[in-house]
PDB file of N, CA and C in Angstrom:
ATOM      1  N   UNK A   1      13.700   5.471   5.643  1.00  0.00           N
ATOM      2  CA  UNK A   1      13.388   5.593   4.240  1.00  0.00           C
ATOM      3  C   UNK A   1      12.557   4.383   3.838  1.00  0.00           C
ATOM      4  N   UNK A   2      11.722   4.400   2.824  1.00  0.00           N
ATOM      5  CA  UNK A   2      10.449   3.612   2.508  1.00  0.00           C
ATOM      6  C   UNK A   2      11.571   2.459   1.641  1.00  0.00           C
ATOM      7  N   UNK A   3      10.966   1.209   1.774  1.00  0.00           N
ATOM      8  CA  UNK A   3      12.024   0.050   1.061  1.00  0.00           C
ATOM      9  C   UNK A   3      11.624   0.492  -0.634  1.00  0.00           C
ATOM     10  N   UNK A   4      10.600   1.215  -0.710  1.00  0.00           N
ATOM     11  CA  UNK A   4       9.481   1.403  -1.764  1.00  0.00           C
ATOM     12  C   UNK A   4      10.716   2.684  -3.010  1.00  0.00           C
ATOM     13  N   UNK A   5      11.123   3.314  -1.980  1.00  0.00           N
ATOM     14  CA  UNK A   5      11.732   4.318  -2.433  1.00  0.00           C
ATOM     15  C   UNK A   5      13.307   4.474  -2.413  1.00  0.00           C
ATOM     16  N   UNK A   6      13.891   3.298  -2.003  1.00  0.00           N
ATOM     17  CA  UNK A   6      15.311   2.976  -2.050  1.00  0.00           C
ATOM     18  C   UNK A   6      16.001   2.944  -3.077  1.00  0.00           C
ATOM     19  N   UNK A   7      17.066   3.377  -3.611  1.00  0.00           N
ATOM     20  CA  UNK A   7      17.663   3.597  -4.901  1.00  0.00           C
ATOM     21  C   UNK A   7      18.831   1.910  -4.612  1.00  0.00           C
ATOM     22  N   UNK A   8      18.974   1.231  -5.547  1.00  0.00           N
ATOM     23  CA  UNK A   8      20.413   0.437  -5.731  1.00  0.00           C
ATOM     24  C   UNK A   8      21.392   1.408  -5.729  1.00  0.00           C
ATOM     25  N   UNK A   9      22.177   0.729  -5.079  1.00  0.00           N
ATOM     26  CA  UNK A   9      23.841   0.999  -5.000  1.00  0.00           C
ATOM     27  C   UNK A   9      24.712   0.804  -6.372  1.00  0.00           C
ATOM     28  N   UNK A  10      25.110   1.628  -7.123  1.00  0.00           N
ATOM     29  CA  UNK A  10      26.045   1.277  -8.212  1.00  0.00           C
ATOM     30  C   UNK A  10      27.216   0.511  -7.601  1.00  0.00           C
ATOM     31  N   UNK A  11      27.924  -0.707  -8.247  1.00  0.00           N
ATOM     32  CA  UNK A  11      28.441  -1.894  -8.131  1.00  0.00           C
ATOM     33  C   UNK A  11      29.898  -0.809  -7.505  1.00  0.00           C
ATOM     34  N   UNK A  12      30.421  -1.710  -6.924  1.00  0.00           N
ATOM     35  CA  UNK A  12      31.504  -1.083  -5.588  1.00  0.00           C
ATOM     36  C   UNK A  12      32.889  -0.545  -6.531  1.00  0.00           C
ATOM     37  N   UNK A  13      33.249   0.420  -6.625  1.00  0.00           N
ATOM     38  CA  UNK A  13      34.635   0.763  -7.287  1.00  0.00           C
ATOM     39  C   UNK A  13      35.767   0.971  -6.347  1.00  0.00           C
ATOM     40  N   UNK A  14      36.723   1.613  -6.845  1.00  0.00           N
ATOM     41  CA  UNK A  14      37.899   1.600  -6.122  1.00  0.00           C
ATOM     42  C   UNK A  14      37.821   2.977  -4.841  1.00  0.00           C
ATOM     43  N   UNK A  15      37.082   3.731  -5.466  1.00  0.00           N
ATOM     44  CA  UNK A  15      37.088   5.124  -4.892  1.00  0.00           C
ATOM     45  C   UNK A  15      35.935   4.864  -3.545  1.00  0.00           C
ATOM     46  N   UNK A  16      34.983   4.025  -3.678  1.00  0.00           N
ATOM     47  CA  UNK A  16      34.228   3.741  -2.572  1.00  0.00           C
ATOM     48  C   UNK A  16      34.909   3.611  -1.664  1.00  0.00           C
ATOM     49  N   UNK A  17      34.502   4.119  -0.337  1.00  0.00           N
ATOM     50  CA  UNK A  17      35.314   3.739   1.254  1.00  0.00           C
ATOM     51  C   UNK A  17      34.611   2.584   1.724  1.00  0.00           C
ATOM     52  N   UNK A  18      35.499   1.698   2.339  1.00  0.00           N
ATOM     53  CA  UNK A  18      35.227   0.221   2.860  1.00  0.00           C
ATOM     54  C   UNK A  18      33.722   0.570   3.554  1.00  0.00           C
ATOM     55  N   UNK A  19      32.953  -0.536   3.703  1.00  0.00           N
ATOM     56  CA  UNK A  19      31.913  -0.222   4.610  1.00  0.00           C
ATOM     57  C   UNK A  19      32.249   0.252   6.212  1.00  0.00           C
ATOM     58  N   UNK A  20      32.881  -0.356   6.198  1.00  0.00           N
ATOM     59  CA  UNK A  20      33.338  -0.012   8.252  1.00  0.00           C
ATOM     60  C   UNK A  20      33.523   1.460   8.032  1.00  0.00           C
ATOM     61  N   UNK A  21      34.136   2.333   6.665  1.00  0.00           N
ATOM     62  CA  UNK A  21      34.478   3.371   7.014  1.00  0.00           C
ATOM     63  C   UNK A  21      33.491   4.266   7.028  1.00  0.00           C
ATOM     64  N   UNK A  22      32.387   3.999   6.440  1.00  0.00           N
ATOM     65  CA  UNK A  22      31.095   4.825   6.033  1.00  0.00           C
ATOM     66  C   UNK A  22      30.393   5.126   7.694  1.00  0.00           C
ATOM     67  N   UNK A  23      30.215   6.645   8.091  1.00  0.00           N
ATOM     68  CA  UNK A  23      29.704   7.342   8.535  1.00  0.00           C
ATOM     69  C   UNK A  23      28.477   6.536   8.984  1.00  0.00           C
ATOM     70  N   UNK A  24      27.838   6.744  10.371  1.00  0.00           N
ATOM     71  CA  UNK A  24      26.344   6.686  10.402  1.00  0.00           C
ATOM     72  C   UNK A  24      25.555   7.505  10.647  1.00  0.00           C
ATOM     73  N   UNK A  25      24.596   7.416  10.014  1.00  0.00           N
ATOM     74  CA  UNK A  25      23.824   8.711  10.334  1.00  0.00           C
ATOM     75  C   UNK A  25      23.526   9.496  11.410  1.00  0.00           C
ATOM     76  N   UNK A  26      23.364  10.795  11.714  1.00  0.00           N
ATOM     77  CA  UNK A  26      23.157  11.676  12.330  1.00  0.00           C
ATOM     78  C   UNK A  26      22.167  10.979  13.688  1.00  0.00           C
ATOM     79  N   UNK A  27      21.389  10.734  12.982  1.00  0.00           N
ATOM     80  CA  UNK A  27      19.969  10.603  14.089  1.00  0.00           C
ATOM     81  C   UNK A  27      20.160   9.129  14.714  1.00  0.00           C
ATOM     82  N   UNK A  28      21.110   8.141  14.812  1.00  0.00           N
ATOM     83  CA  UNK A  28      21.393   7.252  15.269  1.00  0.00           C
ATOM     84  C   UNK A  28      22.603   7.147  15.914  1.00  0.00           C
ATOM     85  N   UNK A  29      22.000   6.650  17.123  1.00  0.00           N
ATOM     86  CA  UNK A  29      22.791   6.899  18.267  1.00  0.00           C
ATOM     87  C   UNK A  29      23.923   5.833  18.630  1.00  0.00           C
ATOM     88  N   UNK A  30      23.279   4.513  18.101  1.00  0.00           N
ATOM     89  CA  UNK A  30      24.154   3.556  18.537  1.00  0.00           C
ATOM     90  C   UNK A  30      24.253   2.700  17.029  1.00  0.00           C
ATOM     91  N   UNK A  31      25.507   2.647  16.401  1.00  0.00           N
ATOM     92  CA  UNK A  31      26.103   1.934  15.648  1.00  0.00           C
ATOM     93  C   UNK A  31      25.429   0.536  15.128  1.00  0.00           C
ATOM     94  N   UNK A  32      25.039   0.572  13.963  1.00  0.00           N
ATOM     95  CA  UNK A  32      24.138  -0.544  12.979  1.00  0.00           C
ATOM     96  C   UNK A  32      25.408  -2.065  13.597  1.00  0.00           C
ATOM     97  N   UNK A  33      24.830  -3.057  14.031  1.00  0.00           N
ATOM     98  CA  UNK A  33      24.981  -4.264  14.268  1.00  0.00           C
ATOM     99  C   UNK A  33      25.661  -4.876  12.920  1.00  0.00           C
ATOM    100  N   UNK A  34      26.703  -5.680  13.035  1.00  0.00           N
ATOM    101  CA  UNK A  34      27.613  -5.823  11.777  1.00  0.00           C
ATOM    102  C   UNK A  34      26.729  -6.701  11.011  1.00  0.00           C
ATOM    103  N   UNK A  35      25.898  -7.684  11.820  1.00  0.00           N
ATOM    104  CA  UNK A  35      25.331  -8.638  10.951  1.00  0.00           C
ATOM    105  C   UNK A  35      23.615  -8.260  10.942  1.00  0.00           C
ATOM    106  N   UNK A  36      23.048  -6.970  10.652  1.00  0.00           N
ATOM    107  CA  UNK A  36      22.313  -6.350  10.300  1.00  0.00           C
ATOM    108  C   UNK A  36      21.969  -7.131   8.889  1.00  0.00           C
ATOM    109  N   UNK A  37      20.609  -7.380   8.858  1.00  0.00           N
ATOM    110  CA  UNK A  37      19.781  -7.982   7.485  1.00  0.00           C
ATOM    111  C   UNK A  37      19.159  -6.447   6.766  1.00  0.00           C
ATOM    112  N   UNK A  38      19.612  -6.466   5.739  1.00  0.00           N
ATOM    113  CA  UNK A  38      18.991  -5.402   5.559  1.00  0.00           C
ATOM    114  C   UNK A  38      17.190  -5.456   4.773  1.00  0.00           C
ATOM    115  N   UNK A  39      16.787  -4.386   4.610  1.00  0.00           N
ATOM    116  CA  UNK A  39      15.209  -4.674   4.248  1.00  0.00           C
ATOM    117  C   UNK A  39      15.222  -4.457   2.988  1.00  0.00           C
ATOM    118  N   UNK A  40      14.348  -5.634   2.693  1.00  0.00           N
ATOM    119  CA  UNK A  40      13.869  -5.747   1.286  1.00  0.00           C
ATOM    120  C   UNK A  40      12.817  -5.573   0.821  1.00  0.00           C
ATOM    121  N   UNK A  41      12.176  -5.415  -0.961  1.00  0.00           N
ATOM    122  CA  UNK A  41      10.872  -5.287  -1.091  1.00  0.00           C
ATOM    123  C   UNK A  41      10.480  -6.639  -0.996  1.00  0.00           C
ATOM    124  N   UNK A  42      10.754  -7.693  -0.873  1.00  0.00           N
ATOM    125  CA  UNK A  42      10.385  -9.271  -0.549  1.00  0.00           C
ATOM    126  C   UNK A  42       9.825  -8.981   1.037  1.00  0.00           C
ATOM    127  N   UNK A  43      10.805  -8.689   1.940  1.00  0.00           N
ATOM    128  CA  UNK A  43      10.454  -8.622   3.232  1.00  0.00           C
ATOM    129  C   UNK A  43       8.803  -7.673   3.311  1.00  0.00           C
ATOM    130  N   UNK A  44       8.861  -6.337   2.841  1.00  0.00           N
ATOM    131  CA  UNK A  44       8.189  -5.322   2.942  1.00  0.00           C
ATOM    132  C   UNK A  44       6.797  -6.120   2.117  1.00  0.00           C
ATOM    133  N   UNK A  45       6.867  -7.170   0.996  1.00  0.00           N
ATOM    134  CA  UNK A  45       6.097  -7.790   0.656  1.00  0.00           C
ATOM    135  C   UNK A  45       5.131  -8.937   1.588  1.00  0.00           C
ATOM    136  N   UNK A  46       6.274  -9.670   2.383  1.00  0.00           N
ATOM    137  CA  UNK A  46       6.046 -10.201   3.154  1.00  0.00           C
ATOM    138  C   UNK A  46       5.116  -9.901   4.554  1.00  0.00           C
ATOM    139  N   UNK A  47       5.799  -8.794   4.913  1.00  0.00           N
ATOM    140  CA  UNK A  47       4.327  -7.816   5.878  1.00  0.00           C
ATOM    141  C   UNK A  47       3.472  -7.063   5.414  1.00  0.00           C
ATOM    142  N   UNK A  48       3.293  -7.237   4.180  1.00  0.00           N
ATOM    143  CA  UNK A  48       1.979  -6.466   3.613  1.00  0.00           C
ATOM    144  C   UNK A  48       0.958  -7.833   3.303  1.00  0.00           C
ATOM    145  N   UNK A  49       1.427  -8.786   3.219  1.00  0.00           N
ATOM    146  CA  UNK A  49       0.604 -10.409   3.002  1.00  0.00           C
ATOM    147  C   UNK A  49       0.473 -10.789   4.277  1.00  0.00           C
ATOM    148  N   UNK A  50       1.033 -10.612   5.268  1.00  0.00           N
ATOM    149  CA  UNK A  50       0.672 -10.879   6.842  1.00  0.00           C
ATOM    150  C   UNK A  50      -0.653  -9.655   7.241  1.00  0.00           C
ATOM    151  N   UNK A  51      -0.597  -8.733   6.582  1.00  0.00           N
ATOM    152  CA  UNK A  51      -1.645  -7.293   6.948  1.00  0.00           C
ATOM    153  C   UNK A  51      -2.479  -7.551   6.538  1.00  0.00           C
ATOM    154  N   UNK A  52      -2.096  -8.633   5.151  1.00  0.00           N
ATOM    155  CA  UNK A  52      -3.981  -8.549   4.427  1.00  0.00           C
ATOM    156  C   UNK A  52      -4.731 -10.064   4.950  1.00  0.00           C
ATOM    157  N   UNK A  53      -3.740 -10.870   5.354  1.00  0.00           N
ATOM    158  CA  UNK A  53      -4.415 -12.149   6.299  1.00  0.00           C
ATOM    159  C   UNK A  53      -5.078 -11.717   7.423  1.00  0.00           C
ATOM    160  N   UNK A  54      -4.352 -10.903   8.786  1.00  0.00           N
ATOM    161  CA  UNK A  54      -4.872 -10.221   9.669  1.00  0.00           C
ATOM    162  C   UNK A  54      -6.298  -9.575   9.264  1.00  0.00           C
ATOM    163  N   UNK A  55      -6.194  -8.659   8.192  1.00  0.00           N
ATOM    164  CA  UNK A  55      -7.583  -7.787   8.086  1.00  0.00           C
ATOM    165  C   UNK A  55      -8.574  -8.723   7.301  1.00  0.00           C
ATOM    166  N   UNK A  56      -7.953  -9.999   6.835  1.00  0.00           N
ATOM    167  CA  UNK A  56      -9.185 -11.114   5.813  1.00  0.00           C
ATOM    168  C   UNK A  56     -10.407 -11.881   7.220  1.00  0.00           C
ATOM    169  N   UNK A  57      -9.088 -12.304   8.522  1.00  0.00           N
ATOM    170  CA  UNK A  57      -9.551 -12.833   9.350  1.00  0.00           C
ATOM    171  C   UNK A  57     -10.760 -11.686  10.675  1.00  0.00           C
ATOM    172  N   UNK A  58     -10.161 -10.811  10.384  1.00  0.00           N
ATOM    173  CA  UNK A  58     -11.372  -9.736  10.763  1.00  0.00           C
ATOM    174  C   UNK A  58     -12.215  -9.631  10.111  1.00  0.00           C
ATOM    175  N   UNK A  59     -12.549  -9.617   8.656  1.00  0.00           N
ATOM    176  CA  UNK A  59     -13.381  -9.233   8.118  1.00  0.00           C
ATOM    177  C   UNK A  59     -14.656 -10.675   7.962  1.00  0.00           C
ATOM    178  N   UNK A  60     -13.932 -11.820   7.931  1.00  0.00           N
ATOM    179  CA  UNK A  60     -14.398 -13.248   8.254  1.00  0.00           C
ATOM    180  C   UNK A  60     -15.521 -12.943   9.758  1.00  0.00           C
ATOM    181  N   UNK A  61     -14.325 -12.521  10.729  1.00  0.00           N
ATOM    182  CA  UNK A  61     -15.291 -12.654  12.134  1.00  0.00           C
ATOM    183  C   UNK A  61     -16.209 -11.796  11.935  1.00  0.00           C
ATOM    184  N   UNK A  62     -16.225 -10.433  11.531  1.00  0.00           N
ATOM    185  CA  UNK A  62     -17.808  -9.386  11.134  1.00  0.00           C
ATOM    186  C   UNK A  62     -18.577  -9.955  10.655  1.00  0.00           C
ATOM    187  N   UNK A  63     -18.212 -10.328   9.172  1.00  0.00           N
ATOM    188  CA  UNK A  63     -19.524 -11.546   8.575  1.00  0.00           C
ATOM    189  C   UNK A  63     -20.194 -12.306   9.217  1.00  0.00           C
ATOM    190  N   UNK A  64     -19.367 -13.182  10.048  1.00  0.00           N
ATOM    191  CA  UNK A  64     -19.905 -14.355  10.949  1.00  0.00           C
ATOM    192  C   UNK A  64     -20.788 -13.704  11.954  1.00  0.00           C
ATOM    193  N   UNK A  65     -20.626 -12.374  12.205  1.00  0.00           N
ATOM    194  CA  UNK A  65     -21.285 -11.805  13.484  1.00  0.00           C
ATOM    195  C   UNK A  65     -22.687 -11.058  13.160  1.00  0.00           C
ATOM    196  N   UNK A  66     -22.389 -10.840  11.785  1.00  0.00           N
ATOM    197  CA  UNK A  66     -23.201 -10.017  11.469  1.00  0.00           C
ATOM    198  C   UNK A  66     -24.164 -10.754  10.252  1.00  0.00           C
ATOM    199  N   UNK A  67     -24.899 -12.313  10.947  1.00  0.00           N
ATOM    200  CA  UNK A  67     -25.505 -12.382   9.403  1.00  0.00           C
ATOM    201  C   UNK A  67     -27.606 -12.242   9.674  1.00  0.00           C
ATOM    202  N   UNK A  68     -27.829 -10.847  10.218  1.00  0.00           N
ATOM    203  CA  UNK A  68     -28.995 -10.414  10.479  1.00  0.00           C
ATOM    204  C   UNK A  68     -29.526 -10.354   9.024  1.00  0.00           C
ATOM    205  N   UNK A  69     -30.705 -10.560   8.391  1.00  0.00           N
ATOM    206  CA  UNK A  69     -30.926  -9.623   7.575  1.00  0.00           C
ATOM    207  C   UNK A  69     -31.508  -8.772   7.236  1.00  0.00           C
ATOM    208  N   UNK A  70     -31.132  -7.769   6.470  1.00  0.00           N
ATOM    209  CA  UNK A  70     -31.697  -6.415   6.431  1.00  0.00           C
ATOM    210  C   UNK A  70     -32.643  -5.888   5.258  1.00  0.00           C
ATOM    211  N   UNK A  71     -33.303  -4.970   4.924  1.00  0.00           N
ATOM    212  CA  UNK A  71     -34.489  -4.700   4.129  1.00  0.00           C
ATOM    213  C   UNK A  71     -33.299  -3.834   3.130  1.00  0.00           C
ATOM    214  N   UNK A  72     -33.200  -3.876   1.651  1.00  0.00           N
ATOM    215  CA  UNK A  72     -31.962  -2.538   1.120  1.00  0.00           C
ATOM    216  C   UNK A  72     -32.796  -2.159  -0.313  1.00  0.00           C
ATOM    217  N   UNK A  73     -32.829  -1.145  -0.525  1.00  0.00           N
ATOM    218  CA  UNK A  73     -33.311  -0.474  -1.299  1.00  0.00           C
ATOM    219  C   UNK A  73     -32.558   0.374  -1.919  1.00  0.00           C
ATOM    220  N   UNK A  74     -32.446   0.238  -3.413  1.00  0.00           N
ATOM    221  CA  UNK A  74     -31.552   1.450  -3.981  1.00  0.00           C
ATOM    222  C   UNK A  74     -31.716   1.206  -5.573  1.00  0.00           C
ATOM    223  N   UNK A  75     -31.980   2.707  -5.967  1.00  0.00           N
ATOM    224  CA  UNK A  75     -32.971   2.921  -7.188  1.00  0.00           C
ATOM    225  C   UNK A  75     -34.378   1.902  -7.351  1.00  0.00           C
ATOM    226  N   UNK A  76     -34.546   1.144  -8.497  1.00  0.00           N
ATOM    227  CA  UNK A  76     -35.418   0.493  -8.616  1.00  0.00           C
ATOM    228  C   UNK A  76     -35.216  -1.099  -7.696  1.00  0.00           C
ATOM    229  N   UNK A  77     -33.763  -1.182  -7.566  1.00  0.00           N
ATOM    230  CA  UNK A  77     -33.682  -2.828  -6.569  1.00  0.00           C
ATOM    231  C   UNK A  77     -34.200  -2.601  -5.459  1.00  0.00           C
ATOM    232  N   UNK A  78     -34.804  -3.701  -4.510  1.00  0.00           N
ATOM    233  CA  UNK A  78     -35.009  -3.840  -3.465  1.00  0.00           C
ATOM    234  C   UNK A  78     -35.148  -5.494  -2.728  1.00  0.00           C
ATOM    235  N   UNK A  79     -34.938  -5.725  -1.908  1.00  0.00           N
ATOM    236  CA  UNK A  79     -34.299  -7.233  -1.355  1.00  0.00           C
ATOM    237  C   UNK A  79     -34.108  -7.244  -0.233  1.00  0.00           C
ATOM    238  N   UNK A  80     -33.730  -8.362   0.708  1.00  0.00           N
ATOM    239  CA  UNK A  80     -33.480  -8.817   1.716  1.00  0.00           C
ATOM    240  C   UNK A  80     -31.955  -9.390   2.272  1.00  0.00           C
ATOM    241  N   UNK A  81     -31.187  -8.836   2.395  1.00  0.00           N
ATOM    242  CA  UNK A  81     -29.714  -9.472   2.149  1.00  0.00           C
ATOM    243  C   UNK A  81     -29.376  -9.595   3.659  1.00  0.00           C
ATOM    244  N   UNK A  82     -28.372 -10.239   4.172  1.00  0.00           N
ATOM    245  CA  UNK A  82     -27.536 -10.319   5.379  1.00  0.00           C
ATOM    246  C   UNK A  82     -26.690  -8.403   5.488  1.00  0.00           C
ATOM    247  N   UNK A  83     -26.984  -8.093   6.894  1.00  0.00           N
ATOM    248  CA  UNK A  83     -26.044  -6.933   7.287  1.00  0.00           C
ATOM    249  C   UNK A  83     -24.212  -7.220   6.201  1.00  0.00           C
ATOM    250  N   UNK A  84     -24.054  -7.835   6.906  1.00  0.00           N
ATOM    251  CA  UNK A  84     -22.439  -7.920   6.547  1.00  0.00           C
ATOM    252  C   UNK A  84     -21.982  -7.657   5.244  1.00  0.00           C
ATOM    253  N   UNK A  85     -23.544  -8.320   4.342  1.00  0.00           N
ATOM    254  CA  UNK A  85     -22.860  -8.727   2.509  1.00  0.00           C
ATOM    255  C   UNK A  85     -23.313  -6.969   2.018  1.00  0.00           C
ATOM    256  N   UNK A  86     -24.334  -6.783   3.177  1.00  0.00           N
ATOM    257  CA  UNK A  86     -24.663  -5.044   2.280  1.00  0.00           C
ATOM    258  C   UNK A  86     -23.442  -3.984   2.469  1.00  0.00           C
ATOM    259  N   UNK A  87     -22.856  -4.164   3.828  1.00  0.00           N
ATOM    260  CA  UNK A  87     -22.034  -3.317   4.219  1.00  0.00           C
ATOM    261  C   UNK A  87     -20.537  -3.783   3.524  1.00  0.00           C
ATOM    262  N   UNK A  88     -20.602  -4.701   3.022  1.00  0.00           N
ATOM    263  CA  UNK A  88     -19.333  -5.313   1.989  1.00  0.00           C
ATOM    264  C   UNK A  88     -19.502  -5.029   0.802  1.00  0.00           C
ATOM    265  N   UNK A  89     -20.603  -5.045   0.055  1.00  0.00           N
ATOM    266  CA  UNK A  89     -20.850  -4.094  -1.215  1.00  0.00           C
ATOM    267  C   UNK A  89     -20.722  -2.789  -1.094  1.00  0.00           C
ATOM    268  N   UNK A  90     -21.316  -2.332  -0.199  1.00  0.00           N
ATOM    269  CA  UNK A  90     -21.099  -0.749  -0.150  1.00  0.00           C
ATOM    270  C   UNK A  90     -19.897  -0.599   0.321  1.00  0.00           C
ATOM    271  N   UNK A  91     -19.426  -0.868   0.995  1.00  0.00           N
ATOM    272  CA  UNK A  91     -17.451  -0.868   0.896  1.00  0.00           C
ATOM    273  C   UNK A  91     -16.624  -0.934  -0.482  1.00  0.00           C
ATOM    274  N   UNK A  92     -16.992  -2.004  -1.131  1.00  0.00           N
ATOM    275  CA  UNK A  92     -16.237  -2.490  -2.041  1.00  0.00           C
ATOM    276  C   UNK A  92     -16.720  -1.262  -3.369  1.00  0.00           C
ATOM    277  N   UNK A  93     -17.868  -0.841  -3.108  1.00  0.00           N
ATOM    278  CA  UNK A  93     -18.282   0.379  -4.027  1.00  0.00           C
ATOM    279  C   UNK A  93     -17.533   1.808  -3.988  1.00  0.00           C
ATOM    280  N   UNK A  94     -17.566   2.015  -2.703  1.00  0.00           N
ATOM    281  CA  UNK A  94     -16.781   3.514  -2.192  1.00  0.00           C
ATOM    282  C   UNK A  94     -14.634   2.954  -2.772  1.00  0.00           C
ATOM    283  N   UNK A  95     -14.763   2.008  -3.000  1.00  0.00           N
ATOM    284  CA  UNK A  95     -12.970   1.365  -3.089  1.00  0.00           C
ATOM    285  C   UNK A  95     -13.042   1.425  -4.637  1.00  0.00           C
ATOM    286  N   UNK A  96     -13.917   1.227  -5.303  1.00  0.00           N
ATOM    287  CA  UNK A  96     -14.533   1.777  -6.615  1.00  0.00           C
ATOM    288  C   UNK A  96     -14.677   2.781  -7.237  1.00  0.00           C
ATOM    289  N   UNK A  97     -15.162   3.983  -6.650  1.00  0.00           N
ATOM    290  CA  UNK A  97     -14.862   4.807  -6.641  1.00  0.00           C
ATOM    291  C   UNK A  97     -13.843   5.926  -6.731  1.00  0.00           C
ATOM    292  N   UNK A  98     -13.217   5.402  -5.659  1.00  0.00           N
ATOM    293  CA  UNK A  98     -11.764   6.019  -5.345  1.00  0.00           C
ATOM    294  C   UNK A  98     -11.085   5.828  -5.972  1.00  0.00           C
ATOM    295  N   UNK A  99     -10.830   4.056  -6.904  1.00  0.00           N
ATOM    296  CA  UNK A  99     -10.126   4.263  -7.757  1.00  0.00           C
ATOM    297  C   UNK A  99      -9.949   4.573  -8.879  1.00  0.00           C
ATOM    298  N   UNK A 100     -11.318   5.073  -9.541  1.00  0.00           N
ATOM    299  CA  UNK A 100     -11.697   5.961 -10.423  1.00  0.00           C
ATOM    300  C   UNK A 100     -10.955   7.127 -10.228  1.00  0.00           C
ATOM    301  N   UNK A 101     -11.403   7.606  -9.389  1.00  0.00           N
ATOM    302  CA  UNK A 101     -11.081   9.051  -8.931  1.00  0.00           C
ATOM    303  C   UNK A 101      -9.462   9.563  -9.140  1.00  0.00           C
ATOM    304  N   UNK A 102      -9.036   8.400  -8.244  1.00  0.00           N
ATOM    305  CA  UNK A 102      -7.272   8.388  -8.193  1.00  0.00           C
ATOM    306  C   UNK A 102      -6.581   8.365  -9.423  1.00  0.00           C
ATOM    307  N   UNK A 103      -6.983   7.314 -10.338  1.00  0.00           N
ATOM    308  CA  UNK A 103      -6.783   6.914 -12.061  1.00  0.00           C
ATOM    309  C   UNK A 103      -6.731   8.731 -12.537  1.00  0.00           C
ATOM    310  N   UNK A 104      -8.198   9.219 -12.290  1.00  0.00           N
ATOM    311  CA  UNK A 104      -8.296   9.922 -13.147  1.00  0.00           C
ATOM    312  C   UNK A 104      -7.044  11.297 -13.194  1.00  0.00           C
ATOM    313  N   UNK A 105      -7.093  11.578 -11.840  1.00  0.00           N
ATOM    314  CA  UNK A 105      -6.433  12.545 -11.573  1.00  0.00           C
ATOM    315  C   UNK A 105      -4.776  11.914 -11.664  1.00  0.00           C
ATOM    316  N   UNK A 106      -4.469  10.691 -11.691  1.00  0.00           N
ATOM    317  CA  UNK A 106      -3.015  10.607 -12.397  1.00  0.00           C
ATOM    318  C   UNK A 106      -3.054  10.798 -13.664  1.00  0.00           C
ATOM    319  N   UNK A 107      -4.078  10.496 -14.145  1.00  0.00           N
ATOM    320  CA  UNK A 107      -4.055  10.529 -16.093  1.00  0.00           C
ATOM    321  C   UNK A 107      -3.928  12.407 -16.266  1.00  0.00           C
ATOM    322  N   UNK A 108      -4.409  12.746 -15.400  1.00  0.00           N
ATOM    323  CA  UNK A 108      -4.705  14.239 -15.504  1.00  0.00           C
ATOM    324  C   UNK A 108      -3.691  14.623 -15.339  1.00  0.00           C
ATOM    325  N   UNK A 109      -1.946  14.194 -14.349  1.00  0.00           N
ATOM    326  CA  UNK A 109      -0.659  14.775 -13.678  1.00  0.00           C
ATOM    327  C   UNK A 109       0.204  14.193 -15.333  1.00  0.00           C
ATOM    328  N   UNK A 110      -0.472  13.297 -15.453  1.00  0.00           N
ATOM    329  CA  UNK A 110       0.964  12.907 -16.635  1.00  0.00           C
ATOM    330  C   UNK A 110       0.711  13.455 -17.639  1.00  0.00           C
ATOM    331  N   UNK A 111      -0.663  13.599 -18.131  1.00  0.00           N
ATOM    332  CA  UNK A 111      -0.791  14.663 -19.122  1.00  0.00           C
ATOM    333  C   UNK A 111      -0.162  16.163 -18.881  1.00  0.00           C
ATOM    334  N   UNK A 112      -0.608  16.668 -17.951  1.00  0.00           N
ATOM    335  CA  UNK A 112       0.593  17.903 -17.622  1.00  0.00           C
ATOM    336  C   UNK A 112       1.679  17.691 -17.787  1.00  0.00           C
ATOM    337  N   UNK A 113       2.178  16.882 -17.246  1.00  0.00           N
ATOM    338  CA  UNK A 113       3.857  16.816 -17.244  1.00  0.00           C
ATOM    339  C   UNK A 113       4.565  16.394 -18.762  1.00  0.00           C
ATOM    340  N   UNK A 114       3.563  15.528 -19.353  1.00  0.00           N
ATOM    341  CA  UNK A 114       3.694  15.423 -21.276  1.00  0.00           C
ATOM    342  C   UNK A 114       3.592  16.495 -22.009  1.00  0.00           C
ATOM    343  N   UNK A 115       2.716  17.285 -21.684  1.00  0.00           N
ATOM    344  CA  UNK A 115       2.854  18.854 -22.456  1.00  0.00           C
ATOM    345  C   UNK A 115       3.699  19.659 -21.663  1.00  0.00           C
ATOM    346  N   UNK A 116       4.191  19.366 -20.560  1.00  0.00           N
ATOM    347  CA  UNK A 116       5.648  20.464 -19.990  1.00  0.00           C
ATOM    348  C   UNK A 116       6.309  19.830 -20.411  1.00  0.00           C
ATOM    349  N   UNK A 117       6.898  18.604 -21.010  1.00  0.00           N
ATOM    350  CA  UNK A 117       7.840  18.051 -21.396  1.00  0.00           C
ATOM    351  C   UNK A 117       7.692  18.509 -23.317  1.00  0.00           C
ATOM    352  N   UNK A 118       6.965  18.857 -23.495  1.00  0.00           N
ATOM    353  CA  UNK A 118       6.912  18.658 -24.908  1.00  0.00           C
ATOM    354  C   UNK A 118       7.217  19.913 -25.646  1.00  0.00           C
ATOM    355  N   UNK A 119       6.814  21.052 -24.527  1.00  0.00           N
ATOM    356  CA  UNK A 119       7.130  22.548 -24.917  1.00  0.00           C
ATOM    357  C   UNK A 119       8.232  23.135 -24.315  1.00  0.00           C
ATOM    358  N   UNK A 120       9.218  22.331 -24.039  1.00  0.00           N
ATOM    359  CA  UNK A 120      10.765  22.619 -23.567  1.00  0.00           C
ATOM    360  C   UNK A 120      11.715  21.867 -24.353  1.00  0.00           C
TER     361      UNK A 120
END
């Protein structure tokens, strides 16, 4: 299950069964380790800031590899730029895009779901 999508535990009552007594799941074969850490959105934060260092330091070595420059033309601009910085604008444009796109079509789901909510 996604750490993203984990519900809290309501605070422990009387009727709860001890942890030792709680069942393990089906699809696991060998019994959770007593001193098991469990995962957090800190942790899950934590390897998503290790993912974007990894892909910063790749994207560093392309630049460095790639500083040819190229002839770019589009509408009335035209110029001389390094490979790397054109193909990093036009990246960062298409990521632009998308999140237009994505925005729009959530604005578009909650509006549905505001007028199904409103005519019930």
């Amino acid at each position: 299950m996604s750490v993203l999508h984990r519900t809290r535990k309501s605070q422990k009552t009387l009727a709860d069964p001890p942890l030792e007594s709680v069942p393990t799941p089906a699809t696991s074969t060998e019994p959770a380790a007593p001193d098991a850490v469990p995962r957090t959105r800190t942790g899950a934060t934590w390897v998503g800031v290790c993912a974007a260092a990894l892909t910063l330091v790749v994207l560093i070595v392309f630049m460095l590899q790639n500083t040819r420059r190229v002839e770019v033309s589009f509408l009335w601009m035209n110029g001389s730029v390094p490979l790397a910085l054109a193909l990093l604008i036009a990246g960062v444009g298409v990521g632009i895009v998308a999140m237009v796109i994505g925005t729009a079509r959530v604005t578009q789901l909650r509006r549905l779901v505001h007028h199904r909510q409103r005519r019930h």
